[in-house]
N, C-alpha and C. Protein backbone atom coordinates (compact mmCIF):
# COMPACT_ATOMS: atom_id res chain seq x y z
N UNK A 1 168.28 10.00 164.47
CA UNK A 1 167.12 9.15 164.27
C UNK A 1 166.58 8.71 165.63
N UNK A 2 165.56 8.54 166.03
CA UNK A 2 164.76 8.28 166.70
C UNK A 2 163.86 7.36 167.07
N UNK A 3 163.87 5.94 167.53
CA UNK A 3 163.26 4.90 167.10
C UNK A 3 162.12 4.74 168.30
N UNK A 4 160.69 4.93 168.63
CA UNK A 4 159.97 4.86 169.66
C UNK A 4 159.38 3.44 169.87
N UNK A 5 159.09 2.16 170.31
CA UNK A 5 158.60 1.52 170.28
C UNK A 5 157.05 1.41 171.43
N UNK A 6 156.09 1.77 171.59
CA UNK A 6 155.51 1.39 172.55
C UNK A 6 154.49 0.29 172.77
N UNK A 7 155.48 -1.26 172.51
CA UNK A 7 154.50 -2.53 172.59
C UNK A 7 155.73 -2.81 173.62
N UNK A 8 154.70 -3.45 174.55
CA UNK A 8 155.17 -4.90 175.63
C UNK A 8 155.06 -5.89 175.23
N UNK A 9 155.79 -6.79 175.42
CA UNK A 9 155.91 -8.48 175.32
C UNK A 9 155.37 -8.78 176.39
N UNK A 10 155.54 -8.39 177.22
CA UNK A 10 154.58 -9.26 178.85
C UNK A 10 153.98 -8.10 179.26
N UNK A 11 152.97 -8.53 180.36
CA UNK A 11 152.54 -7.33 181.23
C UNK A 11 152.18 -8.24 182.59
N UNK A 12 152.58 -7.49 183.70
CA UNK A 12 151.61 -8.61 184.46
C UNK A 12 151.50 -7.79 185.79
N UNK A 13 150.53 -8.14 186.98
CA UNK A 13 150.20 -7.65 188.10
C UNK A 13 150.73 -8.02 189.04
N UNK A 14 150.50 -7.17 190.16
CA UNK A 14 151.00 -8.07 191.51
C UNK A 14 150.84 -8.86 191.65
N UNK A 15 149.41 -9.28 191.62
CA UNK A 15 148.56 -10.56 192.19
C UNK A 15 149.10 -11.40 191.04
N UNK A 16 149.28 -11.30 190.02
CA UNK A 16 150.25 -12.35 189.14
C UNK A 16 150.94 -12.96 189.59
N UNK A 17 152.45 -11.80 190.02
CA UNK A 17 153.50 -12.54 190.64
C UNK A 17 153.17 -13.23 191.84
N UNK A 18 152.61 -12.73 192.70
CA UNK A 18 152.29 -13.25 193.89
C UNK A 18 151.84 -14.72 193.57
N UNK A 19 150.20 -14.81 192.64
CA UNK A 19 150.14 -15.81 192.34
C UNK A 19 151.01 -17.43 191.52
N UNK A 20 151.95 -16.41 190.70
CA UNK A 20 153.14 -17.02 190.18
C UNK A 20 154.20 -17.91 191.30
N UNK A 21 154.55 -16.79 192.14
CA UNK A 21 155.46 -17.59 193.92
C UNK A 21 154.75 -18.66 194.29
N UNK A 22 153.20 -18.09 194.61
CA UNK A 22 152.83 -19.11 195.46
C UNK A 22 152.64 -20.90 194.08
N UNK A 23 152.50 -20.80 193.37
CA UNK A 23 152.52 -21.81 192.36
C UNK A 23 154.22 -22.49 192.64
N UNK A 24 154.84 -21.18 192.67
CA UNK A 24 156.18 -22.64 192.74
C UNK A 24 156.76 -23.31 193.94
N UNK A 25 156.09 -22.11 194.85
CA UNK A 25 155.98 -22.65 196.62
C UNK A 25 154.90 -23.90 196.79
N UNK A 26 154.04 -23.98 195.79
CA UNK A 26 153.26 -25.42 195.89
C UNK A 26 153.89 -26.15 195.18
N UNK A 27 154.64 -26.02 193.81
CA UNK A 27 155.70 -27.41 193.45
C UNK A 27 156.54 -28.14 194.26
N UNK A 28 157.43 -26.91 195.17
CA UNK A 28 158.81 -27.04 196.10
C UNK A 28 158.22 -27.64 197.11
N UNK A 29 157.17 -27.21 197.79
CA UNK A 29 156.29 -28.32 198.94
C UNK A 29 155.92 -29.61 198.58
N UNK A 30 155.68 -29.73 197.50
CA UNK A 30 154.90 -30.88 197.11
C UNK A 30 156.15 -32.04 196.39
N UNK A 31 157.68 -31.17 196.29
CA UNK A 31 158.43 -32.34 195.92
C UNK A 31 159.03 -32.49 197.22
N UNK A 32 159.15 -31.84 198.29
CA UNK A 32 159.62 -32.09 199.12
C UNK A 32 159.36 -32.87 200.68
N UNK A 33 157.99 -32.89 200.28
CA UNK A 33 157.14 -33.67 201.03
C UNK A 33 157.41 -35.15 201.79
N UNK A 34 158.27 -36.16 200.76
CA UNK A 34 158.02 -37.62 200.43
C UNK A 34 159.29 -37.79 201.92
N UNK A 35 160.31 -36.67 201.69
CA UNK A 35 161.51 -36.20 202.40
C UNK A 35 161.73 -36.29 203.73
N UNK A 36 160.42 -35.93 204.19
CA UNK A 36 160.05 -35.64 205.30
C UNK A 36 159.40 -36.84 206.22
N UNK A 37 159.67 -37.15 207.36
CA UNK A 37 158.62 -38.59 207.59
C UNK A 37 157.62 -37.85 208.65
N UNK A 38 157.21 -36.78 209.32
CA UNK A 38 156.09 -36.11 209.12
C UNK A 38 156.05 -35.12 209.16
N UNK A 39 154.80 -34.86 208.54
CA UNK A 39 154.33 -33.44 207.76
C UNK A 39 154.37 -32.21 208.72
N UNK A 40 154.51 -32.35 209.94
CA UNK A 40 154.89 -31.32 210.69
C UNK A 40 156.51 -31.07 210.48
N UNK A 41 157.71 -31.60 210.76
CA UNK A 41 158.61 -31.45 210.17
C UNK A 41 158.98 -30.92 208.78
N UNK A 42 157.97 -31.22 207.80
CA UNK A 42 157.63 -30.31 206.75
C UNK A 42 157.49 -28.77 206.84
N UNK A 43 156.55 -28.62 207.63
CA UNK A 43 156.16 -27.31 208.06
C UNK A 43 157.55 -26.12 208.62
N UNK A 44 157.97 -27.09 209.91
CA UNK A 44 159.07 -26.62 210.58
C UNK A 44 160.13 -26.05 209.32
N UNK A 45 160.46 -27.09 208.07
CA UNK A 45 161.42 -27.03 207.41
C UNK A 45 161.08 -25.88 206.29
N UNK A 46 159.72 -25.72 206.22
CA UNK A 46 159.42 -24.56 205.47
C UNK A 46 159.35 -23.22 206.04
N UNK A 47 159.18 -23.25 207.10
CA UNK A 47 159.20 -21.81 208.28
C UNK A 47 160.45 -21.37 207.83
N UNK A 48 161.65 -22.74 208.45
CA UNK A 48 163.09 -22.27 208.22
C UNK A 48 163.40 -21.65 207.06
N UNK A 49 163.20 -22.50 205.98
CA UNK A 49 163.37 -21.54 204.79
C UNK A 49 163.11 -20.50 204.52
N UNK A 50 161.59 -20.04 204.75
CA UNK A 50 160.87 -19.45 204.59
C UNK A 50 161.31 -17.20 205.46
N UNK A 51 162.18 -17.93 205.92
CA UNK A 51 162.31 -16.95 207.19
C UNK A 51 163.52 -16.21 206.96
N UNK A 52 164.15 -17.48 206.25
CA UNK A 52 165.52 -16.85 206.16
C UNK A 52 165.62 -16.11 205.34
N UNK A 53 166.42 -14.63 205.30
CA UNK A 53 166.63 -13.28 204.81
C UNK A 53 167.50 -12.71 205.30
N UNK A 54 167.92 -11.36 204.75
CA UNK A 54 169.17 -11.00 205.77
C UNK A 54 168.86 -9.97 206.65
N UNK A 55 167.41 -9.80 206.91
CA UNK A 55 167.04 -9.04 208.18
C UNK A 55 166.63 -9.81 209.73
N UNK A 56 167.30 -11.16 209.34
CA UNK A 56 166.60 -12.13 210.20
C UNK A 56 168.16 -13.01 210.52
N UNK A 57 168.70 -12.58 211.47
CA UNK A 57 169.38 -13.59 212.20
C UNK A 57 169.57 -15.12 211.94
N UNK A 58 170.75 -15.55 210.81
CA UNK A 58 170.18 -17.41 210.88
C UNK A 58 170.38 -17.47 212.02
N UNK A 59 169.94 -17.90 213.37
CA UNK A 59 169.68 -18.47 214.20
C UNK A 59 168.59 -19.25 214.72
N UNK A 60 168.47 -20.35 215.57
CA UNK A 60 167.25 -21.02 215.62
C UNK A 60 165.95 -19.85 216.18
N UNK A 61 166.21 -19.14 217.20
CA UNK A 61 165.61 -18.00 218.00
C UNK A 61 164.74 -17.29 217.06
N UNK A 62 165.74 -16.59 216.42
CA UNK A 62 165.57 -15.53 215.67
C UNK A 62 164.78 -16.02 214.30
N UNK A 63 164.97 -16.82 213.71
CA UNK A 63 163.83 -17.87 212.81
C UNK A 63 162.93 -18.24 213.31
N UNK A 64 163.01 -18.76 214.41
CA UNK A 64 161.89 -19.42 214.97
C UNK A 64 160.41 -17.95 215.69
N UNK A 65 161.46 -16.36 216.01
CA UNK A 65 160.70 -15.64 216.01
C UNK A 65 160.02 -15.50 214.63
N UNK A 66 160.34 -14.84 213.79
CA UNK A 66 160.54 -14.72 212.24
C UNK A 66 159.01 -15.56 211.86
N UNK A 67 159.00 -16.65 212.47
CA UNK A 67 158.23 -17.42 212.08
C UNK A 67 156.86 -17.52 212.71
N UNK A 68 157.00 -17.12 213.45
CA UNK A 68 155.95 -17.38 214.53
C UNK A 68 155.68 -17.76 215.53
N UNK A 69 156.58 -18.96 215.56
CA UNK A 69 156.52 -19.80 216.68
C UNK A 69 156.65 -19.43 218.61
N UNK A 70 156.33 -20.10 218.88
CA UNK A 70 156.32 -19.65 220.67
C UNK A 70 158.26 -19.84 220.92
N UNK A 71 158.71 -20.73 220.64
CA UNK A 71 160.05 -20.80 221.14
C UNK A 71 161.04 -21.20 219.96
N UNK A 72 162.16 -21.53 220.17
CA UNK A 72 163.22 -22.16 219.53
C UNK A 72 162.93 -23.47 219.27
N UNK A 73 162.42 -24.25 219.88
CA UNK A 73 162.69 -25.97 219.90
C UNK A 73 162.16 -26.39 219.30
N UNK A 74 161.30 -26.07 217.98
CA UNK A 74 160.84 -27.03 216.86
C UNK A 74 162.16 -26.86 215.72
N UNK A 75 162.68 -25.30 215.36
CA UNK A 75 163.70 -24.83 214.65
C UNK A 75 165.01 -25.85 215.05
N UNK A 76 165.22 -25.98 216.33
CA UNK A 76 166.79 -26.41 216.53
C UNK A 76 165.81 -27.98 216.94
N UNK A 77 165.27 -28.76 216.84
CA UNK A 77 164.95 -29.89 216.66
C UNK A 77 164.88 -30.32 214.79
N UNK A 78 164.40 -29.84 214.26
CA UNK A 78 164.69 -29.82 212.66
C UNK A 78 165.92 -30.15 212.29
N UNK A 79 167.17 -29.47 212.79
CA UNK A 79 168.60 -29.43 212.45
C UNK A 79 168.84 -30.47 213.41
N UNK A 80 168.30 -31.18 214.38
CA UNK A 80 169.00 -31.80 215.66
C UNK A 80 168.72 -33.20 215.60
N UNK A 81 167.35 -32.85 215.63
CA UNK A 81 166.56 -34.76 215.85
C UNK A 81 165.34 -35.03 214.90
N UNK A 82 164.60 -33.94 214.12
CA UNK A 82 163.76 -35.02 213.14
C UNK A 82 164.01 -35.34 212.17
N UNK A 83 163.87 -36.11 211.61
CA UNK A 83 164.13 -37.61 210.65
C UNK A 83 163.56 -36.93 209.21
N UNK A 84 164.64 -36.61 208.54
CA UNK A 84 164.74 -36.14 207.33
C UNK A 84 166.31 -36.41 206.50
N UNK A 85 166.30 -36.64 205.15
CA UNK A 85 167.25 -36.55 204.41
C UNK A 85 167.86 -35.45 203.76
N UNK A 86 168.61 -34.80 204.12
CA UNK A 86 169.11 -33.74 203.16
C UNK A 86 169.42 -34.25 201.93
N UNK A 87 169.95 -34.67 201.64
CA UNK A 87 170.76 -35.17 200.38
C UNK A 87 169.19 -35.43 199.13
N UNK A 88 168.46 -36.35 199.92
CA UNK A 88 168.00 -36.25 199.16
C UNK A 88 167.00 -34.85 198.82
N UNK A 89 166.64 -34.18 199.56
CA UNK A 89 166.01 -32.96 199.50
C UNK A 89 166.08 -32.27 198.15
N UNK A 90 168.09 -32.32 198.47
CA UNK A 90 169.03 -31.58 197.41
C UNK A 90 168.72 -32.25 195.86
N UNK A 91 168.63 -33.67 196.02
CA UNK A 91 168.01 -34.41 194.62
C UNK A 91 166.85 -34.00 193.92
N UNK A 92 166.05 -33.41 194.95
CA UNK A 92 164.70 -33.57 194.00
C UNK A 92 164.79 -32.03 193.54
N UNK A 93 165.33 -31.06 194.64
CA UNK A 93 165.00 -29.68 194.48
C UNK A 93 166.47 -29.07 193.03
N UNK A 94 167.28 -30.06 192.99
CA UNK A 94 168.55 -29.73 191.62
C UNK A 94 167.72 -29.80 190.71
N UNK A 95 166.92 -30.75 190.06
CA UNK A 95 165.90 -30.70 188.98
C UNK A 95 165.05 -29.41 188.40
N UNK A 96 164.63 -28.92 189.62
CA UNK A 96 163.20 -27.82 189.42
C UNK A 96 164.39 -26.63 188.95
N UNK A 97 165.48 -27.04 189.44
CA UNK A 97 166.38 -25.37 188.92
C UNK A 97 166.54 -25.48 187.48
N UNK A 98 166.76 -26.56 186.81
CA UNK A 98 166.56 -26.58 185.29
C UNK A 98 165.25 -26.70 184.27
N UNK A 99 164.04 -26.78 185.47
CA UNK A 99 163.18 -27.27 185.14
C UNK A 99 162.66 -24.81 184.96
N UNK A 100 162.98 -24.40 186.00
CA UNK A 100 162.32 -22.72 185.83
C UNK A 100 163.73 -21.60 185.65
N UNK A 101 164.66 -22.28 185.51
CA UNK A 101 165.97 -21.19 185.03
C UNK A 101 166.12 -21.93 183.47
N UNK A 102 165.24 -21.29 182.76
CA UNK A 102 165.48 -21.31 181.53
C UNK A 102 166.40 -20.66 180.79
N UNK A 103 167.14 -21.42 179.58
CA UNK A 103 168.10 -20.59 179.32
C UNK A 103 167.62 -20.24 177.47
N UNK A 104 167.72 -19.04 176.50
CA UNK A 104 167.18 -19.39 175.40
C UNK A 104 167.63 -19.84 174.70
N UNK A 105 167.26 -20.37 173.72
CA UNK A 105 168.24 -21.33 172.58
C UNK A 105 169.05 -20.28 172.02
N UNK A 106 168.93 -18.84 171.54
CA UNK A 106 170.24 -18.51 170.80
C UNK A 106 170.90 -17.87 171.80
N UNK A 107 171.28 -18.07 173.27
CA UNK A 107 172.14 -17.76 173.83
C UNK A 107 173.91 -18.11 173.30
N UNK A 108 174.62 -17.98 172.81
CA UNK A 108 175.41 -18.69 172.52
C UNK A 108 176.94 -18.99 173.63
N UNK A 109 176.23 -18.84 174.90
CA UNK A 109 177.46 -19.89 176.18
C UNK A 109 176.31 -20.71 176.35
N UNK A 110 174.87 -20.66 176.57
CA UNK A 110 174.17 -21.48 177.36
C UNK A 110 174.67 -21.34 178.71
N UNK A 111 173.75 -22.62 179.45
CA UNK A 111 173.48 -22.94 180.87
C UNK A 111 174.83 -23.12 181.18
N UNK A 112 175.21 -23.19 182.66
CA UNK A 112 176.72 -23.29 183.04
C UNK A 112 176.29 -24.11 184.66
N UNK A 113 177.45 -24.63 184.75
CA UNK A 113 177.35 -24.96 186.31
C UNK A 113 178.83 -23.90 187.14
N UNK A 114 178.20 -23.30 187.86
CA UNK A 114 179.77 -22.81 188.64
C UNK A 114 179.75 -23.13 189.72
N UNK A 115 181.15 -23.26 190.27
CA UNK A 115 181.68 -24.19 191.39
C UNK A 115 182.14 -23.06 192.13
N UNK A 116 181.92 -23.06 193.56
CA UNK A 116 183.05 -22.57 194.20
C UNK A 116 183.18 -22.55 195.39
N UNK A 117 184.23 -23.10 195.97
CA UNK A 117 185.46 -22.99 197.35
C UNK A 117 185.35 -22.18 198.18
N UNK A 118 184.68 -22.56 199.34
CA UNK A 118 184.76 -21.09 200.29
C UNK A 118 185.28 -22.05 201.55
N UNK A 119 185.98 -21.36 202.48
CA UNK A 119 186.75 -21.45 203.22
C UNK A 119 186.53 -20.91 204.46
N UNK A 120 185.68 -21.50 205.84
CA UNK A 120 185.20 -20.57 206.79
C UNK A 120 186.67 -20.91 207.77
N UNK A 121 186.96 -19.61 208.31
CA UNK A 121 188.61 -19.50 209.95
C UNK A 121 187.87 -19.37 210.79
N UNK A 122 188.01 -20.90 211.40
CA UNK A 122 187.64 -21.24 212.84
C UNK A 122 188.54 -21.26 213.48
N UNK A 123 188.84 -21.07 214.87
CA UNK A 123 189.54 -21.16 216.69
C UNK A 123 189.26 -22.08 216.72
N UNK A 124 189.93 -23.36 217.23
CA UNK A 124 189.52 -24.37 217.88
C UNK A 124 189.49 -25.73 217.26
N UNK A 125 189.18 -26.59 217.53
CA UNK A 125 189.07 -28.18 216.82
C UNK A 125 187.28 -28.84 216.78
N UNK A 126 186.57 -27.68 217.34
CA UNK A 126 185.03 -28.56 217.88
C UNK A 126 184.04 -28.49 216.74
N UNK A 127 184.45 -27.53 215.68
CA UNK A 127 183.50 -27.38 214.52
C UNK A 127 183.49 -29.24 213.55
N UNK A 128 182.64 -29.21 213.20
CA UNK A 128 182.85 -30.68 212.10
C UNK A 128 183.38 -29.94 210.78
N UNK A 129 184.52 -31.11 210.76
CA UNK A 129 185.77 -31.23 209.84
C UNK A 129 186.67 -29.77 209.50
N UNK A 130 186.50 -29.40 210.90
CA UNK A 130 187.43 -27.97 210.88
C UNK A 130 188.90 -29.11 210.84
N UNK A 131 190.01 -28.34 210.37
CA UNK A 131 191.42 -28.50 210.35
C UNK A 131 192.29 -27.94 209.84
N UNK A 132 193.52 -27.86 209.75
CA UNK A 132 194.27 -27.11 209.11
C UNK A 132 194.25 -27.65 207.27
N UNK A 133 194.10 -26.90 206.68
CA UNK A 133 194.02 -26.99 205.47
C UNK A 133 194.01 -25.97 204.66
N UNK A 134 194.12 -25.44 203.43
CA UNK A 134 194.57 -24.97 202.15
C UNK A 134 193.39 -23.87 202.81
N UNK A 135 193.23 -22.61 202.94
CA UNK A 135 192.04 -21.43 202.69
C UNK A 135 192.05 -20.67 201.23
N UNK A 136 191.42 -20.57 200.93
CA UNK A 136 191.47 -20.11 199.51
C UNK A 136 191.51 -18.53 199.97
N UNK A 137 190.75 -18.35 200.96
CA UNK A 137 190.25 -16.69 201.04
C UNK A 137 191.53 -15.86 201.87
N UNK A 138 192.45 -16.47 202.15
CA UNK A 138 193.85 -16.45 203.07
C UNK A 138 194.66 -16.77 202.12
N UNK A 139 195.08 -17.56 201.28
CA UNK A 139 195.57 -18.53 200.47
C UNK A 139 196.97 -19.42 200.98
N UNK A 140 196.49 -19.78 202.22
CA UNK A 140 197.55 -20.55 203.19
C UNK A 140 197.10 -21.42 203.50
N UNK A 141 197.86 -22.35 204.31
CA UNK A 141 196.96 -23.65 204.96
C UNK A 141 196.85 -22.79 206.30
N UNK A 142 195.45 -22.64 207.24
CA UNK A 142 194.70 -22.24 208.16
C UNK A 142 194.11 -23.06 208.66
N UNK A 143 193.52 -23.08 209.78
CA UNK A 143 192.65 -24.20 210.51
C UNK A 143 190.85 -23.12 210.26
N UNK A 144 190.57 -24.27 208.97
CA UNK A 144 189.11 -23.72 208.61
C UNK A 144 188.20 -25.13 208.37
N UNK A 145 186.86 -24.82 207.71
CA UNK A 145 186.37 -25.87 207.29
C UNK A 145 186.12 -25.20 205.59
N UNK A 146 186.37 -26.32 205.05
CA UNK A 146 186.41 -25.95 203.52
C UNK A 146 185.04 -26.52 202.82
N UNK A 147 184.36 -25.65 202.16
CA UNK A 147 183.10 -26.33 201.74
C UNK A 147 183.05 -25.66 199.79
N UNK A 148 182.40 -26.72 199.12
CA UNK A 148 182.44 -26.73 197.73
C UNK A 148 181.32 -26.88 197.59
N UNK A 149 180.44 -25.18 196.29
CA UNK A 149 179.27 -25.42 196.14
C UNK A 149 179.48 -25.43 194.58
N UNK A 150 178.29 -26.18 193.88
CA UNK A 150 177.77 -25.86 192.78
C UNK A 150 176.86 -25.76 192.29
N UNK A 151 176.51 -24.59 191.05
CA UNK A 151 175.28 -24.30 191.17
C UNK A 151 175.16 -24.04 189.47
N UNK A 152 173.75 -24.27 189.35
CA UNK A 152 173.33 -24.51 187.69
C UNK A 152 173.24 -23.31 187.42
N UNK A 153 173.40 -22.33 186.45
CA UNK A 153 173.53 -20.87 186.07
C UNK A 153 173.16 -20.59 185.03
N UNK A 154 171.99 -19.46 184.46
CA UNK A 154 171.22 -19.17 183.46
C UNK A 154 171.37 -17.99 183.25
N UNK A 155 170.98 -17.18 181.91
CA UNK A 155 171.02 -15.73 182.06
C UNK A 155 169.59 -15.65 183.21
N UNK A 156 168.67 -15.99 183.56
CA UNK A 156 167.48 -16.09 184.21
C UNK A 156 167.70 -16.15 185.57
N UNK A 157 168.76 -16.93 186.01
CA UNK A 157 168.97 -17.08 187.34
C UNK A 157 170.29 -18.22 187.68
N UNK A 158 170.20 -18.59 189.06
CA UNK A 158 171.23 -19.30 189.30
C UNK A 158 170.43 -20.28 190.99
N UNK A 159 171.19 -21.50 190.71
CA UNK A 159 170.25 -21.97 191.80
C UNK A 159 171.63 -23.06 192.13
N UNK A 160 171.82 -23.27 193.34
CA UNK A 160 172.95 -24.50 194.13
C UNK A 160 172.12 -25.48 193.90
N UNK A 161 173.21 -26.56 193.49
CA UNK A 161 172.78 -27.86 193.33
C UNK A 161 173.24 -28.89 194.01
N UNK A 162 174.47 -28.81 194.16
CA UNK A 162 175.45 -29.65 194.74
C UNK A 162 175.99 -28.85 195.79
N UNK A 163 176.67 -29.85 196.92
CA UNK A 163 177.83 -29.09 197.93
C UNK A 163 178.36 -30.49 198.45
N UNK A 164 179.62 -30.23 198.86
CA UNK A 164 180.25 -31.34 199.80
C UNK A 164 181.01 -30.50 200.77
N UNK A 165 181.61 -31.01 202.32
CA UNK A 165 182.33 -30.68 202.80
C UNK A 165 183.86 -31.23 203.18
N UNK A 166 184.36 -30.81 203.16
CA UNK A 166 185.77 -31.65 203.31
C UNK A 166 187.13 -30.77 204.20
N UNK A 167 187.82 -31.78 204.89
CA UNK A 167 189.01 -31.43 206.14
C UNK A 167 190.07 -32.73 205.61
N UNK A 168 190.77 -31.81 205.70
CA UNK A 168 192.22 -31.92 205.04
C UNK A 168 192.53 -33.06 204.01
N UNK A 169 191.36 -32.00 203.28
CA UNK A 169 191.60 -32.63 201.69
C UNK A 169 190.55 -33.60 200.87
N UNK A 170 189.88 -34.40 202.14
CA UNK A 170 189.46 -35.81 201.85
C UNK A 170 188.09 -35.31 202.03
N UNK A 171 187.24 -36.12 201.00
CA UNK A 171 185.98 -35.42 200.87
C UNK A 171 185.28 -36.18 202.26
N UNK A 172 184.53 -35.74 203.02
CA UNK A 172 183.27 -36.15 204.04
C UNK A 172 182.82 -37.01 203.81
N UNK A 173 182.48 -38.06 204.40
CA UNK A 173 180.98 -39.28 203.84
C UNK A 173 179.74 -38.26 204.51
N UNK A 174 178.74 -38.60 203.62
CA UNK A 174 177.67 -37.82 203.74
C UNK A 174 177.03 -38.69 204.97
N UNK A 175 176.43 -37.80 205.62
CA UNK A 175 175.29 -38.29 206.91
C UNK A 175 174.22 -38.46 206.42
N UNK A 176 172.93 -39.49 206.53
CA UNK A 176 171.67 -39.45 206.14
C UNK A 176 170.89 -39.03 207.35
């Protein structure tokens, strides 16, 4: 037997999707805005994002080429000295992941959050909250920094919501 169907449920164009990105690149700007205490630091913080891929070096340089810019020193001033909150960043932008990773109602696991433990092996004592502690990816105590992500999970997609970092054992107080 032979069953042919030829109907689509969706159809859509480039300029769709394109137009579709740029719609949620104006939500993600526009919640992230308040974050920022000025709008050039905005900018900077969207380059960064914006840049990062895996044909592009995370580095300040190499982003900051990526991006456009004449040098490094707006990129490694972003991470260094302008006046922004991560944490809260992370607050407003956890929302929008439940708000466009839809999950359908007769899925029967639904939405999930998964957690997980990664373990970077550092040389040395100069990294923040490197120490000897438990590596999961070794499964010894190693001198690493241990970091815990979690992230909201859909058949649609998956987006980080949470992270903390922690050395030998004890969770970090967060920096504002």
């Amino acid at each position: 037997m032979k069953n042919e169907i030829d109907e689509t449920t969706h159809s859509t164009s480039l300029e769709g999707i394109a137009a579709g990105a740029q719609a949620v690149d104006d939500v993600i700007r526009a919640a992230l805005e308040p974050v920022f205490a000025q709008r050039r630091s905005l900018e900077v913080a969207w380059d960064y994002v914006t840049t990062l891929s895996s044909q592009v070096k995370a580095n300040c340089w190499a982003l900051s080429e990526a991006a456009g810019h004449d040098g490094w020193g707006r990129m490694q001033a972003l991470l260094r000295s302008y006046v922004w909150d991560h944490t809260a960043a992370r607050d407003l932008l956890a929302p929008l992941a439940g708000r466009w990773l839809t999950c359908p109602d007769d899925d029967p696991v639904g939405p999930g959050i998964a957690i997980d433990e990664t373990a970077a092996l550092k040389k040395g004592d100069r990294t923040f909250a490197v120490g000897p502690q438990h590596a999961g990816c070794t499964g010894k105590v190693e001198n690493c920094v241990t970091s815990v992500f979690s992230a909201y999970v859909t058949p649609t997609g998956s987006c980080w919501v949470d992270y903390d970092v922690y050395a030998d054992g004890l969770v970090m107080p967060r920096v504002a």
